[in-house]
Protein backbone atom coordinates (compact mmCIF):
# COMPACT_ATOMS: atom_id res chain seq x y z
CA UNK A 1 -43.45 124.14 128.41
CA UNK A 2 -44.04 127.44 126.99
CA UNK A 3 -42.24 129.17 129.80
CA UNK A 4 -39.11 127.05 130.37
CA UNK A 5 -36.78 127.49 133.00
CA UNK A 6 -32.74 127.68 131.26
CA UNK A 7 -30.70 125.29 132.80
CA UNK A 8 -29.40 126.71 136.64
CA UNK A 9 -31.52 129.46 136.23
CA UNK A 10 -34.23 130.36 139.24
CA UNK A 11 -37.42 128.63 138.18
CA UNK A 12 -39.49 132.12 138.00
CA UNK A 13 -42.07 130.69 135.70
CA UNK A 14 -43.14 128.06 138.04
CA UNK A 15 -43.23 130.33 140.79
CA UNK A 16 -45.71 132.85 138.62
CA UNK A 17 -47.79 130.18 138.11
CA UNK A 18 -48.27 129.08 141.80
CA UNK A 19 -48.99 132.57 142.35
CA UNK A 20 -51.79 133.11 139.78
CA UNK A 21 -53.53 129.91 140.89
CA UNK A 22 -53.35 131.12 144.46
CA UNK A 23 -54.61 134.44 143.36
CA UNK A 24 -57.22 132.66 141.24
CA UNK A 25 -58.27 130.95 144.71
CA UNK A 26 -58.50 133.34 146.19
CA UNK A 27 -61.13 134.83 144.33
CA UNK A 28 -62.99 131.52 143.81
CA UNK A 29 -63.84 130.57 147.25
CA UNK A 30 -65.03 133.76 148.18
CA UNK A 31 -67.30 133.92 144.90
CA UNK A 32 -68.27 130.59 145.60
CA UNK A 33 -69.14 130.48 149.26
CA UNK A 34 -70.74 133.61 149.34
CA UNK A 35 -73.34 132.80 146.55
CA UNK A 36 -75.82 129.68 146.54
CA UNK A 37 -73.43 127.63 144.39
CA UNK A 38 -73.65 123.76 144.05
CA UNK A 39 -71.50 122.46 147.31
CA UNK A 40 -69.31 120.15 144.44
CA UNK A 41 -68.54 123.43 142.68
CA UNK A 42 -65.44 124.92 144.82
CA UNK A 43 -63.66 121.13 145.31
CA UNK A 44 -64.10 120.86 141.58
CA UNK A 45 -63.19 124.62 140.55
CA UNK A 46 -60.16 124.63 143.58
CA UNK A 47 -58.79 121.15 143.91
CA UNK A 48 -59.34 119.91 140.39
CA UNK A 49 -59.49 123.02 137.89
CA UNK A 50 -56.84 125.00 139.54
CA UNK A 51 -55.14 122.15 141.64
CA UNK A 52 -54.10 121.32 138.03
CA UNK A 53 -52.86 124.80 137.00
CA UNK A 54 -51.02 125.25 139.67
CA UNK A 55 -47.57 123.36 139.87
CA UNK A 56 -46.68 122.81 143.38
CA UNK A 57 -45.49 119.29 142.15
CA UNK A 58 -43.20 120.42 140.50
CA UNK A 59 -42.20 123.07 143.15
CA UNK A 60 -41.02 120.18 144.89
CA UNK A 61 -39.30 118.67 142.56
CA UNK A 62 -37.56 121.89 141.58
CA UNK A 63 -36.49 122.18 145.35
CA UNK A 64 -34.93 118.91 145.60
CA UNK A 65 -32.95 119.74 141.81
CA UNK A 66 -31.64 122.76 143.47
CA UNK A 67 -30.59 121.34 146.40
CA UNK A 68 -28.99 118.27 144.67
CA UNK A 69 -27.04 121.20 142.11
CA UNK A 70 -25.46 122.19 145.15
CA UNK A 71 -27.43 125.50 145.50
CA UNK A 72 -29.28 124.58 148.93
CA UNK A 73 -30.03 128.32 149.52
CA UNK A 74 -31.52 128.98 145.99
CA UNK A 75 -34.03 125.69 146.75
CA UNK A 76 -34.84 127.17 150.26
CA UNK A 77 -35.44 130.91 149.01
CA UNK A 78 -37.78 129.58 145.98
CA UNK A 79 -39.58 127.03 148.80
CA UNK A 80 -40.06 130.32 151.11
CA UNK A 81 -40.89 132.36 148.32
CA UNK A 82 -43.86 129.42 146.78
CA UNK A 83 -44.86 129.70 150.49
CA UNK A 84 -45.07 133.37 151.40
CA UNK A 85 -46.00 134.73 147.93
CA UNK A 86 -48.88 132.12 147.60
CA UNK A 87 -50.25 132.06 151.40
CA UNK A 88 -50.29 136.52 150.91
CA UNK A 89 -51.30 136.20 146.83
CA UNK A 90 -54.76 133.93 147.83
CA UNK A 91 -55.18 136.22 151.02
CA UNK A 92 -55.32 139.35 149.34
CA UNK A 93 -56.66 138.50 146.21
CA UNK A 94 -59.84 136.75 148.83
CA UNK A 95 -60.20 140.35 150.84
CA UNK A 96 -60.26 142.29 147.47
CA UNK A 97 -62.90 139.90 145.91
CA UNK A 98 -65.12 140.17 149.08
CA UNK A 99 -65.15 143.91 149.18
CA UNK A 100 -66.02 143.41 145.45
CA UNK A 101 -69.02 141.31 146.06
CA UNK A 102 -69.90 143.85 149.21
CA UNK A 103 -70.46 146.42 147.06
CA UNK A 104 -71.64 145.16 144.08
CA UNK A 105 -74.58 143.84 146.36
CA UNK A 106 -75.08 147.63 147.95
CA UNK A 107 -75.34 148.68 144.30
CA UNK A 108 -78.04 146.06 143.80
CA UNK A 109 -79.87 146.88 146.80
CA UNK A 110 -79.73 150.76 146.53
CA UNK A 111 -80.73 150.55 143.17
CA UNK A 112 -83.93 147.56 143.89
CA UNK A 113 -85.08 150.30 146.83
CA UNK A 114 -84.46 153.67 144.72
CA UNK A 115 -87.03 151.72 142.02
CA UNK A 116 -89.83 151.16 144.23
């Protein structure tokens, strides 16, 4: 609603947002899995928290509008690009957050042994 998409236009908004949440996954489940969390925290934090942000839904929707407008390879190009831009967005935001958390627990360590 505060981003709409003008009529024919390439729904770019929708796509950003599917890309945050993936990016936003990706550094939850690493944050979450590596740490002693509560094993209803990532379902709740994934699924439900940012299962709601994101709106692959209405991805779907937005497909089947393009291809029903007659612009088959517009729906197709914004399905590949949901696809490839979330599956690479929650990969690399996952790998970034886990060196993160590598070395912020080497700075913990180093600093509990340099005390003693």
């Amino acid at each position: 609603m505060a981003w709409p998409t003008p009529e024919g236009a390439f729904p770019s908004a929708l796509l950003a947002v599917n890309i945050l949440g993936s990016a936003l996954i990706g550094v939850l489940v690493p944050a979450v899995t590596d740490r002693a969390a509560h094993p209803l925290l990532r379902p709740f934090l994934g699924t439900g928290l940012l299962g709601g942000f994101t709106t692959f839904s209405v991805h779907a929707v937005d497909i089947e509008r393009l291809i029903a407008e007659g612009r088959a390879m517009v729906g197709l190009g914004y399905a590949a690009a949901n696809l490839v831009g979330a599956l690479f967005t929650v990969w690399a935001a996952s790998v970034l957050t886990r060196r993160v958390l590598k070395r912020s627990r080497r700075a913990c360590g180093a600093g509990g042994r340099s005390a003693s």
